[in-house]
C-alpha atoms as a PDB file:
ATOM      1  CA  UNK A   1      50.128  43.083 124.281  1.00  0.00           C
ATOM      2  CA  UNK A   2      53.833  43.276 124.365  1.00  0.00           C
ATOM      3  CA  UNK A   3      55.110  46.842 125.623  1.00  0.00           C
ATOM      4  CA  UNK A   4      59.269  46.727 126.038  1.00  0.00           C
ATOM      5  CA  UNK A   5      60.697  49.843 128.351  1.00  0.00           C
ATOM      6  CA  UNK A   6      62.278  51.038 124.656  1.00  0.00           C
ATOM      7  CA  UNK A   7      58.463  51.429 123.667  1.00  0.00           C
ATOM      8  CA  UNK A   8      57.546  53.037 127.006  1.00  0.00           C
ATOM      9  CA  UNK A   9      59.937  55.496 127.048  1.00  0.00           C
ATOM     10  CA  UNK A  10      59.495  56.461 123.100  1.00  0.00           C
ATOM     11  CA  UNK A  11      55.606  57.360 124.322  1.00  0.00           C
ATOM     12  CA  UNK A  12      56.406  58.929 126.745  1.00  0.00           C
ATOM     13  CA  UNK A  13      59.090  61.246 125.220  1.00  0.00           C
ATOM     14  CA  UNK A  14      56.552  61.899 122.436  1.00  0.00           C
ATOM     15  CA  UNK A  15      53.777  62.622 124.714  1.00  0.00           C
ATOM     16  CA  UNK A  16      56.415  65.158 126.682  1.00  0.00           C
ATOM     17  CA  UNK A  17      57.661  66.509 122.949  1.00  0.00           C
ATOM     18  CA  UNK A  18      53.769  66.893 122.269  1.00  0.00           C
ATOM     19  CA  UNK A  19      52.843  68.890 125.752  1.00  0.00           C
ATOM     20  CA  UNK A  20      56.222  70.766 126.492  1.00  0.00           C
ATOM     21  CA  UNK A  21      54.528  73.591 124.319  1.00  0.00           C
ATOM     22  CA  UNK A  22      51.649  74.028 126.316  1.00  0.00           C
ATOM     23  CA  UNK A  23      53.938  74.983 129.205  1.00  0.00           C
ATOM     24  CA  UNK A  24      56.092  78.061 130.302  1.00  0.00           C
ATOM     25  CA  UNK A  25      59.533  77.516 128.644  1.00  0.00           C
ATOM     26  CA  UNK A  26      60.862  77.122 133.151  1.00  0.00           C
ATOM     27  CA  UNK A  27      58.319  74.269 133.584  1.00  0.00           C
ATOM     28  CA  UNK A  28      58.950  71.954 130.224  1.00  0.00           C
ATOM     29  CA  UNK A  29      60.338  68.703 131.367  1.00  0.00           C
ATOM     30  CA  UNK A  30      63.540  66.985 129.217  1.00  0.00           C
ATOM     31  CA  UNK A  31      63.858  64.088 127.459  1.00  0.00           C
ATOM     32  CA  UNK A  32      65.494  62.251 130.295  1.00  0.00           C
ATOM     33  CA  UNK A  33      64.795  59.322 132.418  1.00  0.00           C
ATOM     34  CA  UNK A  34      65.861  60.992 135.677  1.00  0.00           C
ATOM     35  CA  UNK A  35      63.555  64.668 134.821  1.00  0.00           C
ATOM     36  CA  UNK A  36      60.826  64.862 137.908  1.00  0.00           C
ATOM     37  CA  UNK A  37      57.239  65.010 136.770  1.00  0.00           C
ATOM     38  CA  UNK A  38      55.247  65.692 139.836  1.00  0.00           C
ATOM     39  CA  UNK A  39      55.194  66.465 143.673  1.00  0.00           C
ATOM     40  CA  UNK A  40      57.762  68.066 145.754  1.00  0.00           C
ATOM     41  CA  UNK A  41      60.524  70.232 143.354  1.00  0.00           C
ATOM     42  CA  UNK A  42      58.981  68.656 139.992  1.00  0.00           C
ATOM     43  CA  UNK A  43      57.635  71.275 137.648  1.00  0.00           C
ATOM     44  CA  UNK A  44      53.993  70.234 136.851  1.00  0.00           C
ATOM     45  CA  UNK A  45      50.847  70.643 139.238  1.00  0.00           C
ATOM     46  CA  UNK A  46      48.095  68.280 139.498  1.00  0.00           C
ATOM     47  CA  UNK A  47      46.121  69.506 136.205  1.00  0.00           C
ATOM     48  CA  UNK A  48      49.383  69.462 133.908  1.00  0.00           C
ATOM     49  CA  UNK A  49      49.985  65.750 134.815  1.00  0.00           C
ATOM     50  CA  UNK A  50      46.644  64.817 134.217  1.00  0.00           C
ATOM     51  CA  UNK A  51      47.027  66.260 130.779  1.00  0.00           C
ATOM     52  CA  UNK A  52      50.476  65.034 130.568  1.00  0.00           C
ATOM     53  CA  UNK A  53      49.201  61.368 131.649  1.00  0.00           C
ATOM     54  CA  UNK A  54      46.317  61.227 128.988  1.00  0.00           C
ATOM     55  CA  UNK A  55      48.761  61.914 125.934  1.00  0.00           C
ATOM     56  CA  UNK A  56      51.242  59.168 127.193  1.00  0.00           C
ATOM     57  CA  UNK A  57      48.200  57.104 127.048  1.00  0.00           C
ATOM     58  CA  UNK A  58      47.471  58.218 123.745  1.00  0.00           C
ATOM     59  CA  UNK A  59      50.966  57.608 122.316  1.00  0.00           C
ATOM     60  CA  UNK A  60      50.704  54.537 124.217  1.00  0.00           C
ATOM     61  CA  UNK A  61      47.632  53.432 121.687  1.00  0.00           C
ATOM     62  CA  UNK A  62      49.303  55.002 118.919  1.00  0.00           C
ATOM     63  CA  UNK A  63      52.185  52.808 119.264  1.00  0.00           C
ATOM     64  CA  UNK A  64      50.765  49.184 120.504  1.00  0.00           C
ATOM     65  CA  UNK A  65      46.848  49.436 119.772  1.00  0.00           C
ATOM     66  CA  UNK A  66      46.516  48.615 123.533  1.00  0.00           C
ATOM     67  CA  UNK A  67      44.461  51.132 125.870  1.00  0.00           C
ATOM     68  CA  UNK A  68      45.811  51.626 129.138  1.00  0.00           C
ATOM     69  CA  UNK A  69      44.257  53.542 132.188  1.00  0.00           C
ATOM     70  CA  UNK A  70      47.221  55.198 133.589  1.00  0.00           C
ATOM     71  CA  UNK A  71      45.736  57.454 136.008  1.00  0.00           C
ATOM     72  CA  UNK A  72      44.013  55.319 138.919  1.00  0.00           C
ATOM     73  CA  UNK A  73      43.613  55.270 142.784  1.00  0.00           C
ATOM     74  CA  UNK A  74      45.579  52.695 143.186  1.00  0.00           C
ATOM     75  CA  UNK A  75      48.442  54.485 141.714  1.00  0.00           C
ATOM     76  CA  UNK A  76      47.778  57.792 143.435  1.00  0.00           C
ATOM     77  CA  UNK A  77      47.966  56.143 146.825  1.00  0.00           C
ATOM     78  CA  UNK A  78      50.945  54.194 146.442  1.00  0.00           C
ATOM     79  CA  UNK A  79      54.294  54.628 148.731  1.00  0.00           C
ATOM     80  CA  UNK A  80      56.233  55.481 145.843  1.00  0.00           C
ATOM     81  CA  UNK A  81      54.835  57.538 143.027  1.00  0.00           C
ATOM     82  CA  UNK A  82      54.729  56.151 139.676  1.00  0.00           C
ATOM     83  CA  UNK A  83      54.010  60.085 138.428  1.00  0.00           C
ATOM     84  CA  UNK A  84      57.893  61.377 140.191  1.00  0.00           C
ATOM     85  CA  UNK A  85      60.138  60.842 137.800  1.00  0.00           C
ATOM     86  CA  UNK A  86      60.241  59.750 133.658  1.00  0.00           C
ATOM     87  CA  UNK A  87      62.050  56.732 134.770  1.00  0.00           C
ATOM     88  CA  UNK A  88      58.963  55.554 137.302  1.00  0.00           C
ATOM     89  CA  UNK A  89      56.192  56.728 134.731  1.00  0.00           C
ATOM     90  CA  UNK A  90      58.097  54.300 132.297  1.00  0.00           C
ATOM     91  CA  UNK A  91      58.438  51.294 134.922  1.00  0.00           C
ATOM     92  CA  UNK A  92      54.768  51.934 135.887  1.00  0.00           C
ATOM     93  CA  UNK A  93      53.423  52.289 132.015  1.00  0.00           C
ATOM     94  CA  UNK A  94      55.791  48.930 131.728  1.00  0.00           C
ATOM     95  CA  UNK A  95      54.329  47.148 134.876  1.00  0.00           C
ATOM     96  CA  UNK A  96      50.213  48.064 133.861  1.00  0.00           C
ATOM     97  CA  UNK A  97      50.643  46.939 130.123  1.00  0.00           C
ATOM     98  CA  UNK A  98      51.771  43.274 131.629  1.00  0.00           C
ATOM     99  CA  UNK A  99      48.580  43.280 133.879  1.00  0.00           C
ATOM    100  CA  UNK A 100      46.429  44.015 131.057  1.00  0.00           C
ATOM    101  CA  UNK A 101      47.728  41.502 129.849  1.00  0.00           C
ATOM    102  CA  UNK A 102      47.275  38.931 131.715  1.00  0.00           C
ATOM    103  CA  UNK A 103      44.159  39.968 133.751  1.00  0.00           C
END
């Protein structure tokens, strides 16, 4: 499966467009690259990024056919965050669609 960072970021905007109703109008996160997602001054606790990290998968589907697990140990324990920013959640939805891949 081919995902380019234009695709990444399109599901992930959607997925943000889809949940930003679900949340109190302070806490809905923009349609930017640089808008924090999670941990220290981001808006969204643990539940909301689970939530949050399941519809990116979805529109992830939706847009390539390919599942991808997005939520994992590995990712949760690593130095830098791939849930901290838009930008990272798109690098890291990038960088686990080219290991599917070719694993």
């Amino acid at each position: 499966m081919s995902l380019t960072r234009d695709d990444a970021i399109q599901a992930i905007f959607n997925a943000v467009d889809e949940f930003n109703p679900q949340l109190p109008a302070n806490l809905r996160l923009p349609l930017s690259e640089d808008a924090l997602i999670y941990g220290e001054g981001a808006p969204l606790d643990s539940l909301n990024l689970v939530n949050l990290i399941m519809l990116v998968e979805q529109h992830v589907m939706d847009l390539t056919g390919a599942e991808l697990i997005l939520a994992s140990e590995a990712a949760m324990s690593r130095k830098r965050s791939p849930y901290r920013s838009i930008a990272a959640l798109v690098d890291y939805v990038v960088e686990v669609a080219q290991e599917t891949v070719s694993g």
